[in-house]
Protein backbone atom coordinates (compact mmCIF):
# COMPACT_ATOMS: atom_id res chain seq x y z
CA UNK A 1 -20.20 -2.55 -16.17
CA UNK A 2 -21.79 -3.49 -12.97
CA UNK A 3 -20.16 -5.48 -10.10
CA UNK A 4 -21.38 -7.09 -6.93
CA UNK A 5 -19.97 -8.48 -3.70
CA UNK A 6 -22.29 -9.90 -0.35
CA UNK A 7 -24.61 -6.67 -0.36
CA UNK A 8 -23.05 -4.18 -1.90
CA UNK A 9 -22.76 -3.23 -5.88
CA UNK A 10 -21.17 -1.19 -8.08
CA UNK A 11 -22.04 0.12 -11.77
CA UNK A 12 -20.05 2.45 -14.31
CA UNK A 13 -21.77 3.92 -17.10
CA UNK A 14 -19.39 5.39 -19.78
CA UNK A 15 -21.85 8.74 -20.54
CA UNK A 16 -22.26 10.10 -24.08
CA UNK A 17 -19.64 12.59 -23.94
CA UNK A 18 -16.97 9.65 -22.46
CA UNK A 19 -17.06 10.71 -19.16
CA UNK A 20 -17.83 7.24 -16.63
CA UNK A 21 -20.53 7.77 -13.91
CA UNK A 22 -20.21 5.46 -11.33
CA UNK A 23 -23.14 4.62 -8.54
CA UNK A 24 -22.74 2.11 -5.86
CA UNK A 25 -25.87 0.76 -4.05
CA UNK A 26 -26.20 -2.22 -1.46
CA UNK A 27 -29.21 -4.86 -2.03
CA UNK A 28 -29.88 -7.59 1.26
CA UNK A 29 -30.31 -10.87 -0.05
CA UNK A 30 -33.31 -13.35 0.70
CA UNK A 31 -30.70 -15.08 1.92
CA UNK A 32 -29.64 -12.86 4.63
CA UNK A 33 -33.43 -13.26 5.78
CA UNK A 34 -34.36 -16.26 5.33
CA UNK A 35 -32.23 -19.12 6.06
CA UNK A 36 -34.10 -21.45 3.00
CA UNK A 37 -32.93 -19.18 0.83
CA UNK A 38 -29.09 -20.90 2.14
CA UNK A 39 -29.86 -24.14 1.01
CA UNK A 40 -27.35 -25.36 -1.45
CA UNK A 41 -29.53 -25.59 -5.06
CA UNK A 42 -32.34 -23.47 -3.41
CA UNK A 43 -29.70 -20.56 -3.14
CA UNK A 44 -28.38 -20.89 -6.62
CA UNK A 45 -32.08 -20.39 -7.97
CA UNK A 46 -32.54 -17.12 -5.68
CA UNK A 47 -29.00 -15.79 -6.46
CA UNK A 48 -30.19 -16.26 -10.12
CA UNK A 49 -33.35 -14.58 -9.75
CA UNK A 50 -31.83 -11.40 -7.95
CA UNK A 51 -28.95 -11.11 -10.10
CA UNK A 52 -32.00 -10.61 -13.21
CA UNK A 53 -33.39 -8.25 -11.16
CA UNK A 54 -30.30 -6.06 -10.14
CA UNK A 55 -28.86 -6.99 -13.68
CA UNK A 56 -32.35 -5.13 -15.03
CA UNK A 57 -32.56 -2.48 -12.35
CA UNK A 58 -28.48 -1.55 -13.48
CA UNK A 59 -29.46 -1.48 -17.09
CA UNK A 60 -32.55 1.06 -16.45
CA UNK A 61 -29.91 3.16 -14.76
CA UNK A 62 -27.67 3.39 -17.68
CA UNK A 63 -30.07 3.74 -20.30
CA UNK A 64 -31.28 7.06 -18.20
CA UNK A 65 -28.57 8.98 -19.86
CA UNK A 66 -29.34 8.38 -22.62
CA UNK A 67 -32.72 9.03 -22.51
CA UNK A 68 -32.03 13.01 -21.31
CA UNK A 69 -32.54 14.26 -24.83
CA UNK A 70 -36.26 12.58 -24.96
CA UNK A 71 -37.18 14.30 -21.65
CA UNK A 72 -38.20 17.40 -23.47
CA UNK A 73 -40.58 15.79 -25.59
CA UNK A 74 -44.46 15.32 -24.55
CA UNK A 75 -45.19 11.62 -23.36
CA UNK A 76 -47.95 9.92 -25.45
CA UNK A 77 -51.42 8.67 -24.31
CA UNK A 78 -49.75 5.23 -22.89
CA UNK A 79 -47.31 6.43 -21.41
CA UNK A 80 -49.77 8.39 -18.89
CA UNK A 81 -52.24 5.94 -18.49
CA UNK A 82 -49.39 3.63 -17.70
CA UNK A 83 -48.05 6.51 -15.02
CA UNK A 84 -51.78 6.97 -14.23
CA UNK A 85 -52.15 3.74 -13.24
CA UNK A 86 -48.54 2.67 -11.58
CA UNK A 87 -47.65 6.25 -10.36
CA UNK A 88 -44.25 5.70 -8.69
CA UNK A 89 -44.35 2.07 -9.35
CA UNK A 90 -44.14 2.23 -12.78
CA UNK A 91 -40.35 1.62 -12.96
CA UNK A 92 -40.69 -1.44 -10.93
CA UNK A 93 -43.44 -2.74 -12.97
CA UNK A 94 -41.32 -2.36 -16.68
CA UNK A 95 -38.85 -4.27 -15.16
CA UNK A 96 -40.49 -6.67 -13.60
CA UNK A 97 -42.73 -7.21 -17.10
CA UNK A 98 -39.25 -7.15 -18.57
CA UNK A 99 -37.65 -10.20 -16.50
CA UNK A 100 -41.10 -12.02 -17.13
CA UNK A 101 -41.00 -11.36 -20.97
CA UNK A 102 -37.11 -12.37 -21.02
CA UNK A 103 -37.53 -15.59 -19.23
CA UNK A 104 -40.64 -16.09 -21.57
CA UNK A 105 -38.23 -15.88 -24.76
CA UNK A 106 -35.46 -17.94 -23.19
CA UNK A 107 -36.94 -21.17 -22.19
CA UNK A 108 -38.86 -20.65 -25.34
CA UNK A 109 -35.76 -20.29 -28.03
CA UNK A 110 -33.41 -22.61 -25.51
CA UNK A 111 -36.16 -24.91 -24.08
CA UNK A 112 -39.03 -25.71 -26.54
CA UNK A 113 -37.71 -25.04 -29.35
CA UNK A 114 -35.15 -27.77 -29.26
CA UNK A 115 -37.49 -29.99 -28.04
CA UNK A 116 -39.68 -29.35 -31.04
CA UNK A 117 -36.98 -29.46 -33.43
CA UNK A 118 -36.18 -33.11 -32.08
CA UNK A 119 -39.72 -34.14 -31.59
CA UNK A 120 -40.02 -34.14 -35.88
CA UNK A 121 -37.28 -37.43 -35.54
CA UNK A 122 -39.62 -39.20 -33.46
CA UNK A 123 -40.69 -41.53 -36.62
CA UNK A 124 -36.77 -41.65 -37.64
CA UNK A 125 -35.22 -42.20 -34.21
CA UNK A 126 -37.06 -44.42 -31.90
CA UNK A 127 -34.51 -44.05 -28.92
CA UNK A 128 -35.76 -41.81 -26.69
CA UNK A 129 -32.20 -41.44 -25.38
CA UNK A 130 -30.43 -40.37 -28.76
CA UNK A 131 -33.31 -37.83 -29.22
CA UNK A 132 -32.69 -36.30 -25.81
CA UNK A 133 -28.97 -36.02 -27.01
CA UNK A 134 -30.18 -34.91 -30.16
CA UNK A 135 -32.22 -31.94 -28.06
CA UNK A 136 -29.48 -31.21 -26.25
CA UNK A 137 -27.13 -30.80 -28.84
CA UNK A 138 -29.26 -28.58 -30.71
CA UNK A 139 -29.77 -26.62 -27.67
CA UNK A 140 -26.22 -26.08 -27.09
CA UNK A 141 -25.61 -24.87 -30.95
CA UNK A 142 -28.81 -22.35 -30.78
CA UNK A 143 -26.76 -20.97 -27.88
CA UNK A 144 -23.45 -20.65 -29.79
CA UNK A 145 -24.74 -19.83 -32.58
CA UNK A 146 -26.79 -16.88 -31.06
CA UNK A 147 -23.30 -15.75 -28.95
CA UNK A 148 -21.53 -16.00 -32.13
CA UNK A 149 -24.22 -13.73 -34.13
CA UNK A 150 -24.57 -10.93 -31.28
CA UNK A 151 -20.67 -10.55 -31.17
CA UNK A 152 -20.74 -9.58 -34.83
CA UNK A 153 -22.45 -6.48 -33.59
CA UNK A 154 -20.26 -3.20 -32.84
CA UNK A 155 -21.80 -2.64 -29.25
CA UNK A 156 -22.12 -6.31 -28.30
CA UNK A 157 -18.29 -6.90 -29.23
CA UNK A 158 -17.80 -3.39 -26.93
CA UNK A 159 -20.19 -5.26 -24.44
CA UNK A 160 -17.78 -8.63 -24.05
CA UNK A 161 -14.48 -6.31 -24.47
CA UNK A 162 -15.75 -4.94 -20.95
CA UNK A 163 -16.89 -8.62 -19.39
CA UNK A 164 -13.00 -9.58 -20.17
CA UNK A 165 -11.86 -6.73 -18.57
CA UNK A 166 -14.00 -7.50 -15.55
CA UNK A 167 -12.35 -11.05 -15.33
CA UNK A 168 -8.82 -9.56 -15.61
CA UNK A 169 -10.08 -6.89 -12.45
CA UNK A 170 -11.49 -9.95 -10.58
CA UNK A 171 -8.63 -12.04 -11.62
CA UNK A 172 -5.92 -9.35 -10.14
CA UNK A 173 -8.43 -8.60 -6.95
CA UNK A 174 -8.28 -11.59 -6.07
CA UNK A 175 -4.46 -12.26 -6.43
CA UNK A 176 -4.24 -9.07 -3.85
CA UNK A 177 -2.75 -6.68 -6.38
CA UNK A 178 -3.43 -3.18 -6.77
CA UNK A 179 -6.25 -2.56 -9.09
CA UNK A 180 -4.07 -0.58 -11.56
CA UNK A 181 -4.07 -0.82 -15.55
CA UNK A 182 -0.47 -2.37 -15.66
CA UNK A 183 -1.40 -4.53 -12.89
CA UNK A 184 -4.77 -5.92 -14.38
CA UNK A 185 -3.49 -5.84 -17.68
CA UNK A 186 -1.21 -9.48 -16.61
CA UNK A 187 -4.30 -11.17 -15.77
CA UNK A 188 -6.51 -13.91 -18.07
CA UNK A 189 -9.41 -12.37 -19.26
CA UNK A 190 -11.53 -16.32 -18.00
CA UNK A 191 -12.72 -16.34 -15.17
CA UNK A 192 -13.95 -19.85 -13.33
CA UNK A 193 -17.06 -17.82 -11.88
CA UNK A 194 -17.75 -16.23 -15.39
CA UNK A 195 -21.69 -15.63 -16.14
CA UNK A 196 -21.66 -17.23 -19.62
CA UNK A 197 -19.84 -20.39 -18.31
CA UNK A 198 -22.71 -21.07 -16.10
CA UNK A 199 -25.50 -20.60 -18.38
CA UNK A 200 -23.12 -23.35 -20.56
CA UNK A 201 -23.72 -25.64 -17.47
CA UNK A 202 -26.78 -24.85 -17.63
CA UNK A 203 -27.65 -25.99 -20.69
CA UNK A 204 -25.44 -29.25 -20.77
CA UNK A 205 -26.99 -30.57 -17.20
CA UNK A 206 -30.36 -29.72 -18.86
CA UNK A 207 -29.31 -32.80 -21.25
CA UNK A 208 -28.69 -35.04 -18.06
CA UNK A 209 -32.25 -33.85 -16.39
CA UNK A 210 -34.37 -33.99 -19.71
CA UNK A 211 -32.98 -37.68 -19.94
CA UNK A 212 -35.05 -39.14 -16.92
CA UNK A 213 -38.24 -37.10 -18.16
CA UNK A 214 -39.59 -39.90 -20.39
CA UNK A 215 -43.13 -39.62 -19.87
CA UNK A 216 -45.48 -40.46 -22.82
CA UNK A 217 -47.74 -37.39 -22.75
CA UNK A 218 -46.31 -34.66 -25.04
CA UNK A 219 -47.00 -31.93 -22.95
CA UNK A 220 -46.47 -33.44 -19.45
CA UNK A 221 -42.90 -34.18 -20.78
CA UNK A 222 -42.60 -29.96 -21.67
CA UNK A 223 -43.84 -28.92 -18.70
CA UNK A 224 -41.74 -31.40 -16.55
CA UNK A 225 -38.65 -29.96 -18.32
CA UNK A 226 -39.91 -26.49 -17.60
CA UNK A 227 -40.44 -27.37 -13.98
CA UNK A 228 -37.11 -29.09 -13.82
CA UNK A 229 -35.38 -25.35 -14.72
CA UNK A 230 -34.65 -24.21 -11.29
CA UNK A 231 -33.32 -27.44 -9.96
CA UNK A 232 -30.78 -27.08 -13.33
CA UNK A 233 -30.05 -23.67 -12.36
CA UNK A 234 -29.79 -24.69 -8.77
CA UNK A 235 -26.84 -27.41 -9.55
CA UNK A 236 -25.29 -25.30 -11.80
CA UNK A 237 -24.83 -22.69 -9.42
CA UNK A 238 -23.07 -25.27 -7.06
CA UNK A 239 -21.01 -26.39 -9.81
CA UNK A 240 -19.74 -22.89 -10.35
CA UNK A 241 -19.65 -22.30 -6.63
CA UNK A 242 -17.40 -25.15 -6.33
CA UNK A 243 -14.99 -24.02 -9.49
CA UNK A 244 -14.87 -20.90 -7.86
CA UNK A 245 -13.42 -21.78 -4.16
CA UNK A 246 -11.06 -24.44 -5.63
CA UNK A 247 -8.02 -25.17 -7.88
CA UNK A 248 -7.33 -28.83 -9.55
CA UNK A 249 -7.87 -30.43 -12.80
CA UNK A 250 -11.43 -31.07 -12.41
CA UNK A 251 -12.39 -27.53 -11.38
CA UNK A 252 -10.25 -26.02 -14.67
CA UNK A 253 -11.94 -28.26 -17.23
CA UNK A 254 -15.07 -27.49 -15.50
């Protein structure tokens, strides 16, 4: 479980032999440095990008323990040229590789391939409009349908028992309550700031953005859409922001 607040962060790592190791770390945003990194839909692509890389750099930390048993054993031929080559680096490099590879598969299962998918109606549907709704759709479902699989999975249902519980902790934190079981226990287990709800808003004002990309050329159209990303990610983010800091009607169905 790993939490963050301005620059500082927290993560617990529940050890092979249940005990919970906890490390806290602090990590200055571009923002604090660089006052374009504040602008509103420019800050919602960096937040984005450092919470991959802190997400990443969280996730190397708890797979350490679990790696003590394969200490022992010699490392292969790649593994030394790799450490050869990197030397202290090396960490930084898997990760970074990692990220790169990630955001490779994503925008390739969520991005292109519902664009593909919709592309084969082209001689059935001539609206470009409906097809775009059509993508969009699909997109959405691939996403469901992909939550819905991985939570048939032992340690991925373990994995979203713990993201509820972190709502309920936020939920009660913010309320002003004692973070105690009994206390957190009360709270909802949604949260208006929640992760998953803002790759959701993600994908639906991907719909709106891919609607206005209606250029003839095959590939100028995917690359358009795939340059369009970070301004998605950059509204979303406001969107959330602005769940987050207020309480109506609009910001609940949001």
């Amino acid at each position: 479980v790993m939490m963050k607040n301005m620059e500082q962060y927290a993560v617990a790592v529940r050890k092979p032999n249940n005990e919970i190791e906890v490390m806290k770390g602090e990590y200055e945003s571009l923002g604090n440095r660089y006052a374009i990194c504040r602008v509103p839909i420019i800050r919602g692509v960096v937040t984005f990008v450092e919470s991959l890389y802190i997400g990443m750099k969280t996730l190397a930390f708890s797979s350490s323990f679990y790696e003590e048993e394969e200490e022992e054993r010699e490392p292969g031929r790649f593994e030394k040229a790799l450490t050869r080559i990197f030397g202290d680096k090396l960490e930084s490099v898997i990760m970074g590789l990692t990220i790169m590879v990630s955001v490779i598969l994503a925008v390739g299962i969520f991005m292109l391939l519902p664009f593909y998918l919709s592309s084969l109606l082209e001689g059935v549907i001539a609206s470009y409009t409906v097809r775009t709704l059509i993508e969009g759709v699909i997109r959405v479902g691939i996403f469901l349908l992909y939550i819905w699989l991985i939570s048939k999975m032992e340690d991925i249902r373990r994995v979203f028992m713990y993201h509820g519980a972190e709502h309920k902790t936020i939920n009660c934190l913010e309320h002003g309550e004692d973070l105690t079981p009994e206390n957190i226990r009360k709270y909802s287990r949604f949260h208006k700031r929640c992760g998953t709800s803002f790759l959701l808003i993600v994908l639906i004002l991907s719909i709106l953005v891919s609607s206005v990309v209606t250029w003839d050329s095959l590939v100028l159209r995917v690359v358009l859409k795939i340059a369009c990303l970070p301004l998605v990610v950059g509204i979303a983010y406001e969107i959330i922001k602005f769940a987050g800091r207020h309480d109506n009607i609009l910001t609940r169905i949001i």
